[in-house]
PDB file of N, CA and C in Angstrom:
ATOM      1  N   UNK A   1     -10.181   2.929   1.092  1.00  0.00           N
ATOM      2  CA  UNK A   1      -9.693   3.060   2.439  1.00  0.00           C
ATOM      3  C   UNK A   1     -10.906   3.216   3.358  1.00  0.00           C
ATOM      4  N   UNK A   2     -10.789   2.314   4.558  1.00  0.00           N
ATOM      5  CA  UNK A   2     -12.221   2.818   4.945  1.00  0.00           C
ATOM      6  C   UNK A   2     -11.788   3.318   6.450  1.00  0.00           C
ATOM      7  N   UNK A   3     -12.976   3.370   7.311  1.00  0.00           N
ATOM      8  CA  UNK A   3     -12.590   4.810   8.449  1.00  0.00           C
ATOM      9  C   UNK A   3     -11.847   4.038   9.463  1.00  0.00           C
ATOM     10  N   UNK A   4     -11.636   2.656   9.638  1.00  0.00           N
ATOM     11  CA  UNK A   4     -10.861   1.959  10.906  1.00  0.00           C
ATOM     12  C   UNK A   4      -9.292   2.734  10.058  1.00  0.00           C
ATOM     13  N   UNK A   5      -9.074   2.312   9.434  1.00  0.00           N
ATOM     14  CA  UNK A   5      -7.764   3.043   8.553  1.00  0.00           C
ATOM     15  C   UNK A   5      -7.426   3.910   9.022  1.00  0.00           C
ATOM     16  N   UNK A   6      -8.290   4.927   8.310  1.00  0.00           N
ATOM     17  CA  UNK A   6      -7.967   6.750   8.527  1.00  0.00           C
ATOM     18  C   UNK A   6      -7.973   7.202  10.051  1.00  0.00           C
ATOM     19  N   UNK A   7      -8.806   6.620  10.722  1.00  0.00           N
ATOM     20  CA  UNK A   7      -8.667   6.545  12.412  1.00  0.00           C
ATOM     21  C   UNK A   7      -7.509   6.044  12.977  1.00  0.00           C
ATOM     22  N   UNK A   8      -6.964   4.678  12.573  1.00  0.00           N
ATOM     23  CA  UNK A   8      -5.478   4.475  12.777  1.00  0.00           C
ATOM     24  C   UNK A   8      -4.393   5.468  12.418  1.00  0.00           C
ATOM     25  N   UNK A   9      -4.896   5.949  11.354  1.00  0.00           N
ATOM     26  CA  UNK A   9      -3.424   6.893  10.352  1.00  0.00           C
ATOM     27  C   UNK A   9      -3.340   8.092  11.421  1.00  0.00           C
ATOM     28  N   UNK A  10      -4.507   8.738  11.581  1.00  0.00           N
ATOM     29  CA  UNK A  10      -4.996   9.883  12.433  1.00  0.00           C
ATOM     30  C   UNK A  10      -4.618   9.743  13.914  1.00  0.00           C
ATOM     31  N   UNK A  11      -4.241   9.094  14.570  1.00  0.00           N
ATOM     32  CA  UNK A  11      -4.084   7.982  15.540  1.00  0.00           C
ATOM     33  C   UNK A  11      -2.614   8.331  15.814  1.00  0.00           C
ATOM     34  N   UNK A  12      -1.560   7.312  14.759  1.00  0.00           N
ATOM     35  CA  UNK A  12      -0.358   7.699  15.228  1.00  0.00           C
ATOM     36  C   UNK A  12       0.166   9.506  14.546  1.00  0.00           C
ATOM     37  N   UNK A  13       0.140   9.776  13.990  1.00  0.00           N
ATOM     38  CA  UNK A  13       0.307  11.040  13.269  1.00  0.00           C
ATOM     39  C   UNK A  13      -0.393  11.983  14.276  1.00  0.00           C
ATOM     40  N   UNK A  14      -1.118  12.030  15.300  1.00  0.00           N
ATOM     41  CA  UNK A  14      -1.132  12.259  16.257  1.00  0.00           C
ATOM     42  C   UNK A  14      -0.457  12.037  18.097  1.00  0.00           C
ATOM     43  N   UNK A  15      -0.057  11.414  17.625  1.00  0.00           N
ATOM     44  CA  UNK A  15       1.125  10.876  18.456  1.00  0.00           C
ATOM     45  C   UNK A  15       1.916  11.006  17.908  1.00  0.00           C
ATOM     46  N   UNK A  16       2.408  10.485  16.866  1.00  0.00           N
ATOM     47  CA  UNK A  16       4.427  11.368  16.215  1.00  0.00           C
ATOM     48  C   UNK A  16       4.021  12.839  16.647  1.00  0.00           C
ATOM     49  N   UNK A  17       2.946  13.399  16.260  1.00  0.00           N
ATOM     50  CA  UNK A  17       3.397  15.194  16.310  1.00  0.00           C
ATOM     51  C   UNK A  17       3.310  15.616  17.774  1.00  0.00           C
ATOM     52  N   UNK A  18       2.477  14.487  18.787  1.00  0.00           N
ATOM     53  CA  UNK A  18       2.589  15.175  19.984  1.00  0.00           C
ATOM     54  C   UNK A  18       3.603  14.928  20.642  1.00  0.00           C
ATOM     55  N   UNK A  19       4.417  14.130  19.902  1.00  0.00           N
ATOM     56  CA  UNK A  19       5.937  13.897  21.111  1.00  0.00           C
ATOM     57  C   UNK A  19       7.060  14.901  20.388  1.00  0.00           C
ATOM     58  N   UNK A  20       6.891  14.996  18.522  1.00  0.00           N
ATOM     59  CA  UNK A  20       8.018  15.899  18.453  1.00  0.00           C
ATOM     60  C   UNK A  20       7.584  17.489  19.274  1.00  0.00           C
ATOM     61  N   UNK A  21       6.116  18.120  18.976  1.00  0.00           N
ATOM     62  CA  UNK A  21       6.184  19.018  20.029  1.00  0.00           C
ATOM     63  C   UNK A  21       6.428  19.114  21.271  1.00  0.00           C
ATOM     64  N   UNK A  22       6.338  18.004  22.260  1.00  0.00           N
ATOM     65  CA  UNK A  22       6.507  17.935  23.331  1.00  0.00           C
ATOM     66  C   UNK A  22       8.302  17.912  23.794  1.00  0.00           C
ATOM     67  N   UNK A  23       9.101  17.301  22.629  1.00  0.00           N
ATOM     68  CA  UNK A  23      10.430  16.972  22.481  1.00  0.00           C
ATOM     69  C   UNK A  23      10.924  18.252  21.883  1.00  0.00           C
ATOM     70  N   UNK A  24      10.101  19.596  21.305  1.00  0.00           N
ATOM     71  CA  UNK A  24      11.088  20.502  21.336  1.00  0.00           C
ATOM     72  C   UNK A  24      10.842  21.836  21.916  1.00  0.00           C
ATOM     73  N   UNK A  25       9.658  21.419  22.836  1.00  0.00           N
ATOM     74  CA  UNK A  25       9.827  22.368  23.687  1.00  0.00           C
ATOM     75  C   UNK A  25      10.222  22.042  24.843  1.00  0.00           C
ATOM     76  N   UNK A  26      10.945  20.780  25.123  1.00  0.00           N
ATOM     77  CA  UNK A  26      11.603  20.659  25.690  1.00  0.00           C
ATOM     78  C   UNK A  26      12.888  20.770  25.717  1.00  0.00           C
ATOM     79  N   UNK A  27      13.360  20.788  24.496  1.00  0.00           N
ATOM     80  CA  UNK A  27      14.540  21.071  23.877  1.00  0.00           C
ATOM     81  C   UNK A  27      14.910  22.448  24.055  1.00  0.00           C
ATOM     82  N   UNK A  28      13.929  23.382  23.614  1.00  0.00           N
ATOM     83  CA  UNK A  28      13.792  24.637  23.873  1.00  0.00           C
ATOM     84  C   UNK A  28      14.053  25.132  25.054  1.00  0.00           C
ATOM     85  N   UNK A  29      13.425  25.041  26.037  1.00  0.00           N
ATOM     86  CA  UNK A  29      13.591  25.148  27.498  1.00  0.00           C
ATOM     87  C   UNK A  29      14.656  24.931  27.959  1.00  0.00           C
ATOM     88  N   UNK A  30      15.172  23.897  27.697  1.00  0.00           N
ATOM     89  CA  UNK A  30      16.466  23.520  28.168  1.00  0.00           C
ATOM     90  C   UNK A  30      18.017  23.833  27.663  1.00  0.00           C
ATOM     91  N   UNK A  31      17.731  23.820  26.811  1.00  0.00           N
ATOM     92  CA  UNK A  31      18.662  23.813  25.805  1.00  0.00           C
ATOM     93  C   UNK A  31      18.740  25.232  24.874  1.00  0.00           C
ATOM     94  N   UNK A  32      18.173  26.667  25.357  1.00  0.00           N
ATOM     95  CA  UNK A  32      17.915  27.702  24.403  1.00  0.00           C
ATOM     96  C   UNK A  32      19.260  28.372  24.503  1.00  0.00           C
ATOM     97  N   UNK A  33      19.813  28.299  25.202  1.00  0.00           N
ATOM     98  CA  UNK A  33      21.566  29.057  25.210  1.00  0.00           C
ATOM     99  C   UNK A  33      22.143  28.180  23.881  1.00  0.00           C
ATOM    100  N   UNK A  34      22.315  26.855  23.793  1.00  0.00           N
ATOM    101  CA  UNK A  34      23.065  26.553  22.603  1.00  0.00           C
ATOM    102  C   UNK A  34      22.342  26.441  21.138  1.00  0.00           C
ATOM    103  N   UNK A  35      21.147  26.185  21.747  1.00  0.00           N
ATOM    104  CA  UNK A  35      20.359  26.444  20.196  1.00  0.00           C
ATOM    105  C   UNK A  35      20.679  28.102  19.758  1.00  0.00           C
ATOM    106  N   UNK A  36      20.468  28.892  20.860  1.00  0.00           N
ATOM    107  CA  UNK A  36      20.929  30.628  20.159  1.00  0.00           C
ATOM    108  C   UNK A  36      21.763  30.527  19.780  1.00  0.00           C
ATOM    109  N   UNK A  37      23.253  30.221  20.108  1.00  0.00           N
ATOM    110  CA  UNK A  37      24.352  30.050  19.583  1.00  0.00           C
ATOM    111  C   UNK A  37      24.491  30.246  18.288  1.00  0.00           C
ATOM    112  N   UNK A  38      24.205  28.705  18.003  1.00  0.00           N
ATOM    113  CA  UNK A  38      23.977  28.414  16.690  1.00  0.00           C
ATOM    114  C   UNK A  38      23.584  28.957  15.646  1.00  0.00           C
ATOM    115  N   UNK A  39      21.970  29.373  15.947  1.00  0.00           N
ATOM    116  CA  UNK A  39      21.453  30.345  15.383  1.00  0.00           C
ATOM    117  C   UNK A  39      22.103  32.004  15.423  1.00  0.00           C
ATOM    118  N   UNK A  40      22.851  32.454  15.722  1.00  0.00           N
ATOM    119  CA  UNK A  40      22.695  33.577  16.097  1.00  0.00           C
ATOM    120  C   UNK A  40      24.179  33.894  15.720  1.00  0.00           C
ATOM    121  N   UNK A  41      25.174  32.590  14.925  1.00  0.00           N
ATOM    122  CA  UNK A  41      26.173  32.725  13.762  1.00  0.00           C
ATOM    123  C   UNK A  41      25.865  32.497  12.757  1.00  0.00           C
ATOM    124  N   UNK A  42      24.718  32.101  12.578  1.00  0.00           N
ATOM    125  CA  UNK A  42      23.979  31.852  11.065  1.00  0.00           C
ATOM    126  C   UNK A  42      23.149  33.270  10.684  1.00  0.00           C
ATOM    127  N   UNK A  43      22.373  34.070  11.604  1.00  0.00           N
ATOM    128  CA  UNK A  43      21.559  34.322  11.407  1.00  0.00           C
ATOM    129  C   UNK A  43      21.496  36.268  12.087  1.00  0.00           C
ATOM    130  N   UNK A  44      22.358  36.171  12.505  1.00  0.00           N
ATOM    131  CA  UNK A  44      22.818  37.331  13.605  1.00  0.00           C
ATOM    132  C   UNK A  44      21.676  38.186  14.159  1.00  0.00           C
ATOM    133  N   UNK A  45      20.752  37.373  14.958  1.00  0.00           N
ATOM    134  CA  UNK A  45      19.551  38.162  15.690  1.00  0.00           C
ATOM    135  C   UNK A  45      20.078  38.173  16.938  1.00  0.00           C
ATOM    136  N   UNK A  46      19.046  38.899  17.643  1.00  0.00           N
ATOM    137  CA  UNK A  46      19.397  39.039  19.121  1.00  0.00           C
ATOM    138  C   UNK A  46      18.668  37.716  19.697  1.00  0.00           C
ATOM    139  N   UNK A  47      18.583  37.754  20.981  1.00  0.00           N
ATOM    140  CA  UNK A  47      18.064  37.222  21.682  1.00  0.00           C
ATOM    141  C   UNK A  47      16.717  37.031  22.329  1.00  0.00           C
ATOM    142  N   UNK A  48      15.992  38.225  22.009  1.00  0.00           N
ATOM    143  CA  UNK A  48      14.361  38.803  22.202  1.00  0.00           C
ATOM    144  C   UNK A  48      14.036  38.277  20.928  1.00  0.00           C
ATOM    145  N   UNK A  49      14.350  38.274  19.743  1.00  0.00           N
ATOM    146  CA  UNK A  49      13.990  38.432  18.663  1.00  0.00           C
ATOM    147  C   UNK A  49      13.950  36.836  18.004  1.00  0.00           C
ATOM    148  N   UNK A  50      15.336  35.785  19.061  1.00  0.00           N
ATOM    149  CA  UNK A  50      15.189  34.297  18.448  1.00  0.00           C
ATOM    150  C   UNK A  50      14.058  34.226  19.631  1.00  0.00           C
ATOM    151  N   UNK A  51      14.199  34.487  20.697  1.00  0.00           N
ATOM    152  CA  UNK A  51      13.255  33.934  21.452  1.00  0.00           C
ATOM    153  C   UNK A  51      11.323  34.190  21.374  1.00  0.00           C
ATOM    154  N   UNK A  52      11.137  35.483  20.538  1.00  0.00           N
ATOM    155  CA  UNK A  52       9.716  35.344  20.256  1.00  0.00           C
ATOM    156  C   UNK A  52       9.908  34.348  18.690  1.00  0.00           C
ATOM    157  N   UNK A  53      10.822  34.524  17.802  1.00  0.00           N
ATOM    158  CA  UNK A  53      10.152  33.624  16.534  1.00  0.00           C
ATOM    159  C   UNK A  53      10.333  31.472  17.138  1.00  0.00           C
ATOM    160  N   UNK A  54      11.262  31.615  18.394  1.00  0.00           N
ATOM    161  CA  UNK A  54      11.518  29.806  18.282  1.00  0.00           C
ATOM    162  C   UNK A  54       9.717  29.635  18.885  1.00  0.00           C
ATOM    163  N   UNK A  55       8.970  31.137  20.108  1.00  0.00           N
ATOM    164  CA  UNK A  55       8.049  30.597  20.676  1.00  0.00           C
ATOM    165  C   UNK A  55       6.974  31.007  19.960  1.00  0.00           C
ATOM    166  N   UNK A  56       6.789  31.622  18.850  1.00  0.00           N
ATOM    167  CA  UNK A  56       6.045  31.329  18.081  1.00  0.00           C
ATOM    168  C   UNK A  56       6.020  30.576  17.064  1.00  0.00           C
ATOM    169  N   UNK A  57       6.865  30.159  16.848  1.00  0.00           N
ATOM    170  CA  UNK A  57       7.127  28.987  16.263  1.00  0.00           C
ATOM    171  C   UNK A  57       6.385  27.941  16.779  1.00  0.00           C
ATOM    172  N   UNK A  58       6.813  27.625  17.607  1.00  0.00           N
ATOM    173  CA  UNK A  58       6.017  26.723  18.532  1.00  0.00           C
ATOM    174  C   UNK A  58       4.219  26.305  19.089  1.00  0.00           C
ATOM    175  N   UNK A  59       4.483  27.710  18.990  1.00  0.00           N
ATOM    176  CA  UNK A  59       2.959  27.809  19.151  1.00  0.00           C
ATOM    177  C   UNK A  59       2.421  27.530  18.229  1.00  0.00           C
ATOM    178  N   UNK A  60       2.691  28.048  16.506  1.00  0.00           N
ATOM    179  CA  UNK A  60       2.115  27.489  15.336  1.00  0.00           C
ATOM    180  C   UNK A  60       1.873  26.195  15.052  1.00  0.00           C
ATOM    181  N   UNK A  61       2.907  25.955  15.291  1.00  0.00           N
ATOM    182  CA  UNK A  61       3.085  24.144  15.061  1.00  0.00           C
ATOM    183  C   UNK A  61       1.540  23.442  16.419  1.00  0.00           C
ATOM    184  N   UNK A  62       1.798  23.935  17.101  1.00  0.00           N
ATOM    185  CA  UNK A  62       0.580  23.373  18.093  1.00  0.00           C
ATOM    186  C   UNK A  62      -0.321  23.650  17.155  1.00  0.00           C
ATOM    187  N   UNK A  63      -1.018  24.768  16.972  1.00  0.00           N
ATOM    188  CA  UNK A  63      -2.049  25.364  16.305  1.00  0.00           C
ATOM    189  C   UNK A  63      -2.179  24.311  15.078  1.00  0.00           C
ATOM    190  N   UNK A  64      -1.507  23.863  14.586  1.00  0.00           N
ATOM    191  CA  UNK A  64      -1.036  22.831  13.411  1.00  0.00           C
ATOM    192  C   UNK A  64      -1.628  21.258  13.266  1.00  0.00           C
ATOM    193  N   UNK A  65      -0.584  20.964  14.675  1.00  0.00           N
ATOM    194  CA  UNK A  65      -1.424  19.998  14.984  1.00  0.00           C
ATOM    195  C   UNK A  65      -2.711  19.928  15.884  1.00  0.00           C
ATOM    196  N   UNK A  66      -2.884  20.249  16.271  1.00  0.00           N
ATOM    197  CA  UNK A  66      -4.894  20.673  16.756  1.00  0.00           C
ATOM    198  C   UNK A  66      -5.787  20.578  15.946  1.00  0.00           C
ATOM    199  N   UNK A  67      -5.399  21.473  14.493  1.00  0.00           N
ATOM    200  CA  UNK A  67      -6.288  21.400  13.567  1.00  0.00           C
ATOM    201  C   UNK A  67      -6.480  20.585  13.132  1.00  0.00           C
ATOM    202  N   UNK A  68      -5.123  19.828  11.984  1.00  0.00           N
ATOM    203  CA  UNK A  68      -5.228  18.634  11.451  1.00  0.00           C
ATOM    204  C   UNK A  68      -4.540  17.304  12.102  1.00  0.00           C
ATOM    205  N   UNK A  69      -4.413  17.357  13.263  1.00  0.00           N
ATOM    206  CA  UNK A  69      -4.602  15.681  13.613  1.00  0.00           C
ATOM    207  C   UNK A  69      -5.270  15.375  14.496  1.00  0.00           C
ATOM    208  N   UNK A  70      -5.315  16.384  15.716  1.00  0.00           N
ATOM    209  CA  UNK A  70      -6.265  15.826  16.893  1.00  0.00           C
ATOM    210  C   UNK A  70      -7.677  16.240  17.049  1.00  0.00           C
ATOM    211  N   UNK A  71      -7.950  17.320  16.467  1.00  0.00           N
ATOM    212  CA  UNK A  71      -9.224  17.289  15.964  1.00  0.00           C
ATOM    213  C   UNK A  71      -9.979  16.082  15.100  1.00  0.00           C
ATOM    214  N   UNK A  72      -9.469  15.807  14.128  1.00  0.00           N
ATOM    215  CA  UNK A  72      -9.614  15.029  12.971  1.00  0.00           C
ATOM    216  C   UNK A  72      -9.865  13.907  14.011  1.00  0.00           C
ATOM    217  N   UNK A  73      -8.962  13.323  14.250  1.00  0.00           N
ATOM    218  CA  UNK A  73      -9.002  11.652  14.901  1.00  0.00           C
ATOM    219  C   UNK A  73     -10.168  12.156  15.863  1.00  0.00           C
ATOM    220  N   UNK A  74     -10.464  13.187  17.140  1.00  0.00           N
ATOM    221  CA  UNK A  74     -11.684  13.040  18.009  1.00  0.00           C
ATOM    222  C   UNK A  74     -12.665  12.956  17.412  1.00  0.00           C
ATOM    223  N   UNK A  75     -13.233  13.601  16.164  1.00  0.00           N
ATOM    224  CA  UNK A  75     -14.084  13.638  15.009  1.00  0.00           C
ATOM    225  C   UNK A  75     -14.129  12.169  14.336  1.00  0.00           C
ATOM    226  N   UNK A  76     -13.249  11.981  14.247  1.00  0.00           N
ATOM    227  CA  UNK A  76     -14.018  10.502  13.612  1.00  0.00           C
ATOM    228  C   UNK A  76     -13.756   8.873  14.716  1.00  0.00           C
ATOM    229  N   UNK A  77     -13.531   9.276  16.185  1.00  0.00           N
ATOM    230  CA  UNK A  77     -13.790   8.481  17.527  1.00  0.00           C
ATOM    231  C   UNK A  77     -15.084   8.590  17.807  1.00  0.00           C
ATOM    232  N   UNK A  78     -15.602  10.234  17.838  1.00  0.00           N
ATOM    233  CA  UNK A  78     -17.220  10.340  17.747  1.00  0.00           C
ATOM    234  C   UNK A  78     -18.198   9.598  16.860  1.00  0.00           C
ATOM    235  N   UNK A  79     -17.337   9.986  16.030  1.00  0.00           N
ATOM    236  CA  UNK A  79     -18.577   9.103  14.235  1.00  0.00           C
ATOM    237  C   UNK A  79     -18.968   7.664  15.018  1.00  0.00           C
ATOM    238  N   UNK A  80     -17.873   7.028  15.017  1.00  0.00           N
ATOM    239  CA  UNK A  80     -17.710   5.572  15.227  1.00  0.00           C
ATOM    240  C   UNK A  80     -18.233   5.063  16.396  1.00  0.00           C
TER     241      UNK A  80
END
């Protein structure tokens, strides 16, 4: 495999993960009354308690992708 490859792979896999994050914190925002719902007959938390784990949640997943995709791909845009 050589680096035009792994730069492509790195490429969209950076783009799939920046639209599903972008698509559920938008989801989030908008939509956090029926997502609690849901959650919250499955799971019987309060409301302080879904709302720090959905936004840290969130935040991880950023932290996630930063590390391993958009780092990675600027790192090897530099090489090249």
């Amino acid at each position: 495999m050589d680096i035009i490859t792994v730069r492509t792979f790195l490429m969209w896999c950076t783009i799939i993960n920046a639209a599903l994050l972008i698509g559920s914190s938008i989801f989030c925002a908008f939509a956090g009354s029926w997502i609690y719902s849901i959650h919250s007959k499955l799971f019987h938390i309060s409301r302080e308690t879904f709302n720090t784990l959905i936004y840290s949640f969130i935040a991880f997943y950023k932290m996630l992708w930063i590390v391993f995709n958009l780092v990675p791909y600027i790192a090897l845009l530099i090489i090249d």
